[in-house]
C-alpha atoms as a PDB file:
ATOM      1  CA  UNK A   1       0.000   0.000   0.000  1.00  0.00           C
ATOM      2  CA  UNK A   2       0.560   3.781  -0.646  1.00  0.00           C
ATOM      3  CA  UNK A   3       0.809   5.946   1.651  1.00  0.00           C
ATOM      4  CA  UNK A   4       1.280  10.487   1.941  1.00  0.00           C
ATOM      5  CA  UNK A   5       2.535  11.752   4.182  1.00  0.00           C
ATOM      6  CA  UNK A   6       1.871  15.316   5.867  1.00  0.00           C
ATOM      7  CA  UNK A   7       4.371  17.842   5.675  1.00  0.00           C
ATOM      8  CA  UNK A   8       4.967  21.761   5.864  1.00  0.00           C
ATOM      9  CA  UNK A   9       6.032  23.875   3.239  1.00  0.00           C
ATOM     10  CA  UNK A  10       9.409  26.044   4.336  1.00  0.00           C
ATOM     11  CA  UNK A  11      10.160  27.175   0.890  1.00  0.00           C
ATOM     12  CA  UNK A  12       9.177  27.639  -2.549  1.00  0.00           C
ATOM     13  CA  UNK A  13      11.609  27.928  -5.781  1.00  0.00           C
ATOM     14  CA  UNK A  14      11.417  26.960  -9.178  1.00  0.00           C
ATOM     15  CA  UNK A  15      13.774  24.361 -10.917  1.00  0.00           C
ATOM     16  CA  UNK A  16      14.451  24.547 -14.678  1.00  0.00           C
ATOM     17  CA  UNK A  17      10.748  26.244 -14.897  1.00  0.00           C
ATOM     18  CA  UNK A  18       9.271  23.423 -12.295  1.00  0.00           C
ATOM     19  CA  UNK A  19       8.101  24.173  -9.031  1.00  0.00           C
ATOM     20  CA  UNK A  20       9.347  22.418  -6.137  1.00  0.00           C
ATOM     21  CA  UNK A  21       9.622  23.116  -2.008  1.00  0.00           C
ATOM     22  CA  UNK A  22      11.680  22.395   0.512  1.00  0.00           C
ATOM     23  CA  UNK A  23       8.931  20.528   2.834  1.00  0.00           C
ATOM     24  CA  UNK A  24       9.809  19.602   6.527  1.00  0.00           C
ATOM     25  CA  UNK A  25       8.200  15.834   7.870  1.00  0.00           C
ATOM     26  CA  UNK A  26       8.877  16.210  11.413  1.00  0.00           C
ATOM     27  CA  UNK A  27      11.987  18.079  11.239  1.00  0.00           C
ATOM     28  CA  UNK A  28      13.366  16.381   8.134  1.00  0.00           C
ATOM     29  CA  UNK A  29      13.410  18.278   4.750  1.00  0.00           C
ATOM     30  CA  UNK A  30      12.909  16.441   1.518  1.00  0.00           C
ATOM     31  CA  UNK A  31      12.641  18.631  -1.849  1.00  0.00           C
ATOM     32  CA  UNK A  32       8.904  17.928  -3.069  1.00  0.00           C
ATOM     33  CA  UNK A  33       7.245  18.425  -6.439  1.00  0.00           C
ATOM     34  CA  UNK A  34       4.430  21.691  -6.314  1.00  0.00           C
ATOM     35  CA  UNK A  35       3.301  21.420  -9.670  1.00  0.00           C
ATOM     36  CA  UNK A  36       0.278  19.880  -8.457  1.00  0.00           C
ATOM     37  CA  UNK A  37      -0.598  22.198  -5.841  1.00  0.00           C
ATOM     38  CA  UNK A  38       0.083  25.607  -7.703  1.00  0.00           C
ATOM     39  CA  UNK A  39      -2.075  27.509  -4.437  1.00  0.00           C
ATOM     40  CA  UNK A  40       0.647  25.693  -2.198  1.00  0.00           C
ATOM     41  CA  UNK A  41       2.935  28.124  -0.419  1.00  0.00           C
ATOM     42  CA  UNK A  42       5.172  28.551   2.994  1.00  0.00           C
ATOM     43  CA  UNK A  43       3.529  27.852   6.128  1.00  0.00           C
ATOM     44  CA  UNK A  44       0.814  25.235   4.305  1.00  0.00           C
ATOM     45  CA  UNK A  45       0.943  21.542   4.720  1.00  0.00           C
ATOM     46  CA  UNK A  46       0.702  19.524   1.847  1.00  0.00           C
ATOM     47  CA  UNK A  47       0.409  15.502   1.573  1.00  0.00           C
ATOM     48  CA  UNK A  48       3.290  13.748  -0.157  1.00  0.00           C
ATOM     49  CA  UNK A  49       3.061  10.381  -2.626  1.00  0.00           C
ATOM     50  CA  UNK A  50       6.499  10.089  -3.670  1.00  0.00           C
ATOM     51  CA  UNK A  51       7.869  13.200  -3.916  1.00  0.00           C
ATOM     52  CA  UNK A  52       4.915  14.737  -4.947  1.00  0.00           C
ATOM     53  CA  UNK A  53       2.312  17.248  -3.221  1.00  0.00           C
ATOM     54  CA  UNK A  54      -1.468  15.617  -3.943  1.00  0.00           C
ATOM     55  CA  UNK A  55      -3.455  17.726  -1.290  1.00  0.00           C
ATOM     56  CA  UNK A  56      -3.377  20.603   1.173  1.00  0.00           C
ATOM     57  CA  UNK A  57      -4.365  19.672   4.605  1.00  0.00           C
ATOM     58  CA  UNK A  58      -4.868  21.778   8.006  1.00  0.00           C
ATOM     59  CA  UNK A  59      -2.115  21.833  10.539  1.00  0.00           C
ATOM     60  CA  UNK A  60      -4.297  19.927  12.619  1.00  0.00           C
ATOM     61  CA  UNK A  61      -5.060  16.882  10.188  1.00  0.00           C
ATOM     62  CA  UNK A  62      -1.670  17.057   9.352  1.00  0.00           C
ATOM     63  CA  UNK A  63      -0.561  16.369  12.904  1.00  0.00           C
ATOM     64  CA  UNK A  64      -3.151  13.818  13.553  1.00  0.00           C
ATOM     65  CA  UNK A  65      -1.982  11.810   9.996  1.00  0.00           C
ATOM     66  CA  UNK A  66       1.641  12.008  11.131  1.00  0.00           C
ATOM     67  CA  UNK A  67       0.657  10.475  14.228  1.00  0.00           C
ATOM     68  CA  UNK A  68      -1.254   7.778  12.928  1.00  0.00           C
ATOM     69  CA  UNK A  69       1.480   7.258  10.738  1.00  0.00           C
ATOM     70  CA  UNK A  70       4.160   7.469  13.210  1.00  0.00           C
ATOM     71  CA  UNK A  71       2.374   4.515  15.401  1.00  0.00           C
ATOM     72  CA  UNK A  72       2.131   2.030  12.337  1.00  0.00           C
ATOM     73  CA  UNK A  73       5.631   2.696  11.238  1.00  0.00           C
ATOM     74  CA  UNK A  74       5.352   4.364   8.232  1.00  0.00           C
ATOM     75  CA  UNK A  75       7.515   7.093   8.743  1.00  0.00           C
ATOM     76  CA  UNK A  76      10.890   5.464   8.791  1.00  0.00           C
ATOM     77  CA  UNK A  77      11.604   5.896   5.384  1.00  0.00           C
ATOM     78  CA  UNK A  78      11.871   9.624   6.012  1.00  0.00           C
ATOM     79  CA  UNK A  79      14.913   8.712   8.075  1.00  0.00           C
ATOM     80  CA  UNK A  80      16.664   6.096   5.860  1.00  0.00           C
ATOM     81  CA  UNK A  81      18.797   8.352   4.916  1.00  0.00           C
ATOM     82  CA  UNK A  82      20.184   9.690   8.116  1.00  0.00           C
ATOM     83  CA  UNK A  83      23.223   8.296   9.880  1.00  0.00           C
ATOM     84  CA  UNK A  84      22.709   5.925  13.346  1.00  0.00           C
ATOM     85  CA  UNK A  85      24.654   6.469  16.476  1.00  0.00           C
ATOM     86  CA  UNK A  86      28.034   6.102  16.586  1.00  0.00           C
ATOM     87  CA  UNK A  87      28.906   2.567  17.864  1.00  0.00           C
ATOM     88  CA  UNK A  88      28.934   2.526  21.310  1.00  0.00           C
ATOM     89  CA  UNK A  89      26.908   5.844  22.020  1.00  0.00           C
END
């Protein structure tokens, strides 16, 4: 299955004529797609499929979907990415 996931918008640029963001997942930044969302600006929260914006939520439902999310462990792929401890830390 699928899944977006809630995010905020921090900023807004355009890439070879495309629009993309900058969009923080629970203090994690991945570079998203707008071109979708063309209303979508800093300070909204958008829902991501795969690097993609599909849908602008409130801060509220976005907070209650990252939750959700959080408890049925899909939101480790937003750290795959980042480095572990150090051993023996």
């Amino acid at each position: 299955m699928c899944l977006a996931i809630p995010g905020e918008v921090v900023s807004v640029r355009r890439d070879e004529g495309v629009r993309m963001a900058d969009v923080r997942f629970a203090g994690i930044s991945r570079e998203v797609c707008l071109e979708c969302l063309p209303d979508a600006d800093v300070g909204d929260f958008v829902l991501v499929h795969v690097g993609f914006a599909i849908s602008k939520v409130d801060r509220e439902e976005a907070l209650r979907a990252y939750r959700a999310l959080d408890v049925m462990g899909h939101t480790a792929e937003l750290t795959a990415d980042r480095p572990g401890p150090e051993p023996g830390s």
